[in-house]
N, C-alpha and C. Protein backbone atom coordinates (compact mmCIF):
# COMPACT_ATOMS: atom_id res chain seq x y z
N UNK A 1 -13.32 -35.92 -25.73
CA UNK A 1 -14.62 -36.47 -26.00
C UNK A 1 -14.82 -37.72 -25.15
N UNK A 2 -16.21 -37.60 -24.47
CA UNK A 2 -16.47 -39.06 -23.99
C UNK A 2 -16.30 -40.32 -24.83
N UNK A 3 -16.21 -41.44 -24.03
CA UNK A 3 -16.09 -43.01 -24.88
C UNK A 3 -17.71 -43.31 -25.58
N UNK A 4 -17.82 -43.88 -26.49
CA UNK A 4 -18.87 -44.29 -26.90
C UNK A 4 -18.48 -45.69 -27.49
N UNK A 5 -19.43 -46.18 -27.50
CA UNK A 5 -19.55 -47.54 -27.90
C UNK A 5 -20.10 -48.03 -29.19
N UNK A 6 -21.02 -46.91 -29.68
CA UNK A 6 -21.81 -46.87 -31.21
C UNK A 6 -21.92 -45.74 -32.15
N UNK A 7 -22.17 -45.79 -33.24
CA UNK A 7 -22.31 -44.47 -33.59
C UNK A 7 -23.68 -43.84 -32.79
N UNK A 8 -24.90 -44.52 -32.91
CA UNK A 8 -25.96 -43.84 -32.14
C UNK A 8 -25.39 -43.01 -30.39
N UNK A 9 -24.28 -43.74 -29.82
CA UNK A 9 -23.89 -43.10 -28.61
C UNK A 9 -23.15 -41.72 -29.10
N UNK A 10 -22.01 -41.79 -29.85
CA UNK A 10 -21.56 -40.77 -30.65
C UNK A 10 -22.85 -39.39 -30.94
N UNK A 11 -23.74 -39.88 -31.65
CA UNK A 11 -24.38 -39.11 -32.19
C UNK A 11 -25.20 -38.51 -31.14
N UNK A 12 -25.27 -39.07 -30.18
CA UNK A 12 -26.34 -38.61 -28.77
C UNK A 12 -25.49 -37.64 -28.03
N UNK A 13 -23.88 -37.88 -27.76
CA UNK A 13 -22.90 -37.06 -27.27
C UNK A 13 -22.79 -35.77 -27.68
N UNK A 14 -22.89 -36.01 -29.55
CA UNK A 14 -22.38 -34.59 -29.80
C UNK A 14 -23.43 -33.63 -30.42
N UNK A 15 -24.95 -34.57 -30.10
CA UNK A 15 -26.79 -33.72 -29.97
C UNK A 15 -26.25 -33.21 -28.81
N UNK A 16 -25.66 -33.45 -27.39
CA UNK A 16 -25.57 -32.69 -26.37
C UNK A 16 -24.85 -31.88 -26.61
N UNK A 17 -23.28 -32.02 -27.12
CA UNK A 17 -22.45 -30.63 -27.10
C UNK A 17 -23.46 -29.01 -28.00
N UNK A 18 -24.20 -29.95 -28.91
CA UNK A 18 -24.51 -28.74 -29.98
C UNK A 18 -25.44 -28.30 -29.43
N UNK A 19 -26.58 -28.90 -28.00
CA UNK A 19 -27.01 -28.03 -27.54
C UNK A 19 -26.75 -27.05 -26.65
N UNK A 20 -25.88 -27.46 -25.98
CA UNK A 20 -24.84 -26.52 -25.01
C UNK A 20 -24.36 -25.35 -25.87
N UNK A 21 -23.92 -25.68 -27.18
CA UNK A 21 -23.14 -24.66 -27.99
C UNK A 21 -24.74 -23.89 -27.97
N UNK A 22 -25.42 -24.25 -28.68
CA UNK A 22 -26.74 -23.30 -29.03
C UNK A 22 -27.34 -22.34 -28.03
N UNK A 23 -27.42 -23.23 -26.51
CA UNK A 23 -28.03 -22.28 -25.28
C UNK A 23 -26.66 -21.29 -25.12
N UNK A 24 -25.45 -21.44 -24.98
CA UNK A 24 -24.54 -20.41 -25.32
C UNK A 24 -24.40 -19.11 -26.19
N UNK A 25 -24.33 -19.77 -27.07
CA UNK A 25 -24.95 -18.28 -28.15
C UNK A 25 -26.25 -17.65 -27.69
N UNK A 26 -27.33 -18.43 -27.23
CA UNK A 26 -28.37 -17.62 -26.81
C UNK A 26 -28.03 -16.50 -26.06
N UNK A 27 -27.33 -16.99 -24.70
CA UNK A 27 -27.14 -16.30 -23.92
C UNK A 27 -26.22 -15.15 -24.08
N UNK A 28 -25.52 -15.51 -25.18
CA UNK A 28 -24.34 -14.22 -25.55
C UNK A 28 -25.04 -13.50 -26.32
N UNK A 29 -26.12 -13.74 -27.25
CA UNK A 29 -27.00 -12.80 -28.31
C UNK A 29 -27.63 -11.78 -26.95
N UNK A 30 -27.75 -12.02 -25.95
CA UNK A 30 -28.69 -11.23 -24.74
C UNK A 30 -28.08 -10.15 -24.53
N UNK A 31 -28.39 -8.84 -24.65
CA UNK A 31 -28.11 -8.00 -24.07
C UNK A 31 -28.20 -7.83 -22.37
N UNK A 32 -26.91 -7.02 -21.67
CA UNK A 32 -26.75 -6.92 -20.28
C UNK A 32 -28.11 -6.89 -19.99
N UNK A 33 -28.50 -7.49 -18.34
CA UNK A 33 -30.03 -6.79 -17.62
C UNK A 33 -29.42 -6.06 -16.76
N UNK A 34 -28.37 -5.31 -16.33
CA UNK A 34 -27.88 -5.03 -15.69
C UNK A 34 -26.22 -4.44 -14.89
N UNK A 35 -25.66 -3.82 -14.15
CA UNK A 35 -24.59 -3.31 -15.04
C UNK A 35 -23.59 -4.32 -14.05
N UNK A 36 -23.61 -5.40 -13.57
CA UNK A 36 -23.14 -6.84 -12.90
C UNK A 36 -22.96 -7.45 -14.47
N UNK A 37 -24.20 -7.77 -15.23
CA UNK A 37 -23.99 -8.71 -16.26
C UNK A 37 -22.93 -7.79 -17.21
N UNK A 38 -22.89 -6.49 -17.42
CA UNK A 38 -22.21 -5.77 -18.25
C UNK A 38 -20.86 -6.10 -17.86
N UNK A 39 -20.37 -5.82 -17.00
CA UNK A 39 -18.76 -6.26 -16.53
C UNK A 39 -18.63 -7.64 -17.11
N UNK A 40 -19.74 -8.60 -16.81
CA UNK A 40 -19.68 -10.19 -17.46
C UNK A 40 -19.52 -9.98 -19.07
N UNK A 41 -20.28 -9.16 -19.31
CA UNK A 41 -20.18 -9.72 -20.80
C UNK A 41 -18.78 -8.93 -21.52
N UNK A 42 -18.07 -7.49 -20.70
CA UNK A 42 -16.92 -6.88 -20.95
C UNK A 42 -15.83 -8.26 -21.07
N UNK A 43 -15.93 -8.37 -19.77
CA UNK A 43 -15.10 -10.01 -19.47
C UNK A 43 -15.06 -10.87 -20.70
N UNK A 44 -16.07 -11.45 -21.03
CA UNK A 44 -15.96 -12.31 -22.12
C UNK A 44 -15.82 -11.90 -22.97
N UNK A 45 -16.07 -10.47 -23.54
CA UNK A 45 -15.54 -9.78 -25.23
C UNK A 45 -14.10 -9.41 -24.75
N UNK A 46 -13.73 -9.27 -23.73
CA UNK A 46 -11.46 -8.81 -23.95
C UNK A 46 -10.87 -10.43 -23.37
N UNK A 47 -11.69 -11.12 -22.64
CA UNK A 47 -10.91 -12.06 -21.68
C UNK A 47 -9.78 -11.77 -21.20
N UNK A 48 -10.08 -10.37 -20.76
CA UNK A 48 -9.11 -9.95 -19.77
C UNK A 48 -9.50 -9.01 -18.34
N UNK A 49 -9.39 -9.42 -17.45
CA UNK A 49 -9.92 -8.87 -16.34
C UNK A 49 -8.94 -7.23 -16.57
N UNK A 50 -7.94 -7.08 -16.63
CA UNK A 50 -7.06 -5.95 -16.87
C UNK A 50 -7.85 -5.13 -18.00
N UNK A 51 -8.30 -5.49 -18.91
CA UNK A 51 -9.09 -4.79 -19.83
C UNK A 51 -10.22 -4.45 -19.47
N UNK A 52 -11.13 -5.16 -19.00
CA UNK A 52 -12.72 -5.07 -18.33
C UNK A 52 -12.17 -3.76 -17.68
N UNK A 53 -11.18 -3.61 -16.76
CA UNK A 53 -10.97 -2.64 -15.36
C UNK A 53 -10.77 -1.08 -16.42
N UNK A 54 -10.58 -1.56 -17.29
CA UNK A 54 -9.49 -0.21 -18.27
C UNK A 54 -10.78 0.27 -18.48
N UNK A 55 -11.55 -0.61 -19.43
CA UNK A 55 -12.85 -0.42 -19.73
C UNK A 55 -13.99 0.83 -18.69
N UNK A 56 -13.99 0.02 -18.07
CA UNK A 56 -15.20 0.83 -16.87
C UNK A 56 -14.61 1.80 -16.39
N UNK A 57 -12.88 1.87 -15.88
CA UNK A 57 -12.14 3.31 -16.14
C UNK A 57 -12.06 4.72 -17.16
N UNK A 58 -12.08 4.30 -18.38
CA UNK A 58 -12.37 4.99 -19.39
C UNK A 58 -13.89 5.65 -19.46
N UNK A 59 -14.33 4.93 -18.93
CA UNK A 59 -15.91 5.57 -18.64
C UNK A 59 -16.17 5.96 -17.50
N UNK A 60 -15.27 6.21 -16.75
CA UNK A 60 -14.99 6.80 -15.80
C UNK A 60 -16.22 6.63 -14.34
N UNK A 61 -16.50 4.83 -14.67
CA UNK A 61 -17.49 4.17 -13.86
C UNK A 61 -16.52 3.49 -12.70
N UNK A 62 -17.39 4.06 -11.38
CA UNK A 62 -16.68 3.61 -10.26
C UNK A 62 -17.28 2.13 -9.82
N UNK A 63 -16.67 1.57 -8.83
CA UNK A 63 -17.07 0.58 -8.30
C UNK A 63 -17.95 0.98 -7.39
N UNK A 64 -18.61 -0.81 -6.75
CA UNK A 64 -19.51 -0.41 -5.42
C UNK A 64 -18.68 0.09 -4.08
N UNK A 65 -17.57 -0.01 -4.45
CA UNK A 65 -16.54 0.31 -3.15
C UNK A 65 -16.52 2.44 -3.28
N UNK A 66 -16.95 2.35 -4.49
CA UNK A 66 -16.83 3.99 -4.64
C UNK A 66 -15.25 4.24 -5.24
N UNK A 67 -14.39 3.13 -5.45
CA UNK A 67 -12.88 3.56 -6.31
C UNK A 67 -13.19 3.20 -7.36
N UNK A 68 -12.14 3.39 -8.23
CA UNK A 68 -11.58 2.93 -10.05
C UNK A 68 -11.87 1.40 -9.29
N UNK A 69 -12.50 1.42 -10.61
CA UNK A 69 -12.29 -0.70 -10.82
C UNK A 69 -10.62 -0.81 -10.52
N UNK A 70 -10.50 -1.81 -10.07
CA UNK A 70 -9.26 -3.24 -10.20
C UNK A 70 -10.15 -4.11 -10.83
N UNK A 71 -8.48 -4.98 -11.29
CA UNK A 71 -8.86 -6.00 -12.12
C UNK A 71 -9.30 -7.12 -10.72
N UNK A 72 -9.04 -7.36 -9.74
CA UNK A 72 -9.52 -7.93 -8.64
C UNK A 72 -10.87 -7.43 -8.28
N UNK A 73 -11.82 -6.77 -8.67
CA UNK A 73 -12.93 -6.08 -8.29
C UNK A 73 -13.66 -7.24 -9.62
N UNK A 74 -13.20 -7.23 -10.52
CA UNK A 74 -13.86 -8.17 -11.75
C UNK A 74 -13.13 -9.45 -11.54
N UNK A 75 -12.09 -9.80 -11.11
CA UNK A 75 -12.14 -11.22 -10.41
C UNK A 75 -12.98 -11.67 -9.31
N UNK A 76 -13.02 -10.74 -8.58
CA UNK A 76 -14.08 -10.88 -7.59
C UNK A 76 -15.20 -11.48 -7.87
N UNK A 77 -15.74 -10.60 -9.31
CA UNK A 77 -17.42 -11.06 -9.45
C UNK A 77 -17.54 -12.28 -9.93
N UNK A 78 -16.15 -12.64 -10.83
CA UNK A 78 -16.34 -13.85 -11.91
C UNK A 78 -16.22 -14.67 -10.81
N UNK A 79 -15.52 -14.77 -9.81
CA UNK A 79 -15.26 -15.85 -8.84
C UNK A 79 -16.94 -16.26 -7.49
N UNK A 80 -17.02 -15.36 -7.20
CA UNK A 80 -18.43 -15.24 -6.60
C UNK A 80 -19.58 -14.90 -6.63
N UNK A 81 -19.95 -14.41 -8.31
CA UNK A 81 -21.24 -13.86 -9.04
C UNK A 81 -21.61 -12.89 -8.16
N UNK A 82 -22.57 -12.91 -8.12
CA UNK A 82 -23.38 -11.80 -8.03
C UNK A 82 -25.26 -12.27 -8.10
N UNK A 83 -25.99 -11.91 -7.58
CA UNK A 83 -27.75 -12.52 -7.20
C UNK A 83 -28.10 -12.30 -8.74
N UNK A 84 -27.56 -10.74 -9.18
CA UNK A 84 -28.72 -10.40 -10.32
C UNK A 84 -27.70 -10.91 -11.84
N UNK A 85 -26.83 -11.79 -11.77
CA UNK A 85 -25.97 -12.49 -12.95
C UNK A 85 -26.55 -13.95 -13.51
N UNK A 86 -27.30 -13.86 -14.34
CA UNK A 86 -27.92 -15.31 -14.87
C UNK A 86 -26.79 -16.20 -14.75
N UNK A 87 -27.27 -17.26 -14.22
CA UNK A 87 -26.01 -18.46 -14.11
C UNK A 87 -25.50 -18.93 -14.92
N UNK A 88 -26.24 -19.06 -16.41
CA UNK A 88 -25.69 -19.80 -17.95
C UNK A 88 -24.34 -18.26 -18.08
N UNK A 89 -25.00 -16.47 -18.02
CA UNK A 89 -23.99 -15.98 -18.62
C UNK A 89 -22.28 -16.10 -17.39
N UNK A 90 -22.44 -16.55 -16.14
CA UNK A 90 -21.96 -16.81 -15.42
C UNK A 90 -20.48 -17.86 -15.84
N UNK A 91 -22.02 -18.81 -16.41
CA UNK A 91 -20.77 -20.02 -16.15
C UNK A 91 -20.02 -20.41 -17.50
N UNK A 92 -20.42 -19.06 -18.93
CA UNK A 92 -19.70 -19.24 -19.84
C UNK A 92 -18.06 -18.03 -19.41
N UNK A 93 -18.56 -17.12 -18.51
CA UNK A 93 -17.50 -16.03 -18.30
C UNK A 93 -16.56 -17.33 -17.41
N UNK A 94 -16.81 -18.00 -16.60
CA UNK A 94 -15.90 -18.61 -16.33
C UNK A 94 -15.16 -19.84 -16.62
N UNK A 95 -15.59 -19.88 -18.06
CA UNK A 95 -15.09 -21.03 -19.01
C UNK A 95 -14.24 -20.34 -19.95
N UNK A 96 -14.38 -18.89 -20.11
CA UNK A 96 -13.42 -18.02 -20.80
C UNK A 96 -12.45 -18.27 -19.10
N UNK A 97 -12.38 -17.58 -18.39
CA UNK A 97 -11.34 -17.72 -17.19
C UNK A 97 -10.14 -18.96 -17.78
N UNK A 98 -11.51 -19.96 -17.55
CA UNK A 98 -10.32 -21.28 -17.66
C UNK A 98 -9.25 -21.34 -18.83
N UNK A 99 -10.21 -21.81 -20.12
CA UNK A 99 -9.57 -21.41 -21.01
C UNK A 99 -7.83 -20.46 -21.50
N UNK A 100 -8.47 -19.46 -20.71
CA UNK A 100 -6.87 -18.51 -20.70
C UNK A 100 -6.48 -19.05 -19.49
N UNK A 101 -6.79 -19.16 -18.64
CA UNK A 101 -5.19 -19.72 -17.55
C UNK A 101 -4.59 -20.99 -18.20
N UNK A 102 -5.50 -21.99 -19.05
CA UNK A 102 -4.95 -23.14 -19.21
C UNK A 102 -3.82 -22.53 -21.10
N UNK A 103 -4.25 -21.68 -21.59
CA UNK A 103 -3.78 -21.31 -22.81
C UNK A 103 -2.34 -19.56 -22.64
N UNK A 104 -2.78 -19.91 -21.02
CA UNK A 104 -2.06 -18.41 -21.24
C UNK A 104 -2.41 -17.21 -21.40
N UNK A 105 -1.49 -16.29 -21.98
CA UNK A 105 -2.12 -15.35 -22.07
C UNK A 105 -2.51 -14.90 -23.33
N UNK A 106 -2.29 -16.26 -24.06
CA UNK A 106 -2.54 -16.27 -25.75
C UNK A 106 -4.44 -16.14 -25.53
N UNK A 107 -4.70 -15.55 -26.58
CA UNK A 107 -6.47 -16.16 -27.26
C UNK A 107 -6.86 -15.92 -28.42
């Protein structure tokens, strides 16, 4: 948590976190526009790129390369998006990323 100096600073800090939390959930209540955001939102329901790949395998959905997903095909996207990936659902898939490299492979 940032330093604050008052409770009014306190209370202004954590009006910001709870709106961040709130536009978050928005964006996770959203259904995919698209099948870029779908891999995103696979990503963030396993937080596992190995799972996302299993995933779109089992459905026997190819990549734009025309092979089986790799889990590097969904690192790929999380690392360099994609035009048609809203940037909020973007930049929560790569706060799940962090999260597990910094926690492991625990979640």
């Amino acid at each position: 948590m940032k330093s604050y100096n008052n409770i009014a600073e306190l209370i202004e800090l954590l009006e910001a976190k709870k709106q961040v939390i709130t536009d978050e959930i928005t964006t996770l209540e959203q259904e995919p526009k698209n099948f870029h955001e779908e891999i995103i939102f696979k990503y963030i329901d396993t937080g596992s790129t190995g799972k996302t790949k299993e995933h779109f395998r089992a459905l026997d959905i190819k990549s734009e390369r025309g092979t089986y997903f790799s889990s590097g095909d969904v690192s790929k996207l999380l690392k360099d998006g994609a035009d048609d990936i809203s940037p909020e659902l973007l930049a929560i898939a790569r706060k799940v990323n962090i999260l597990k490299k910094k926690s492991g492979s625990k979640r």
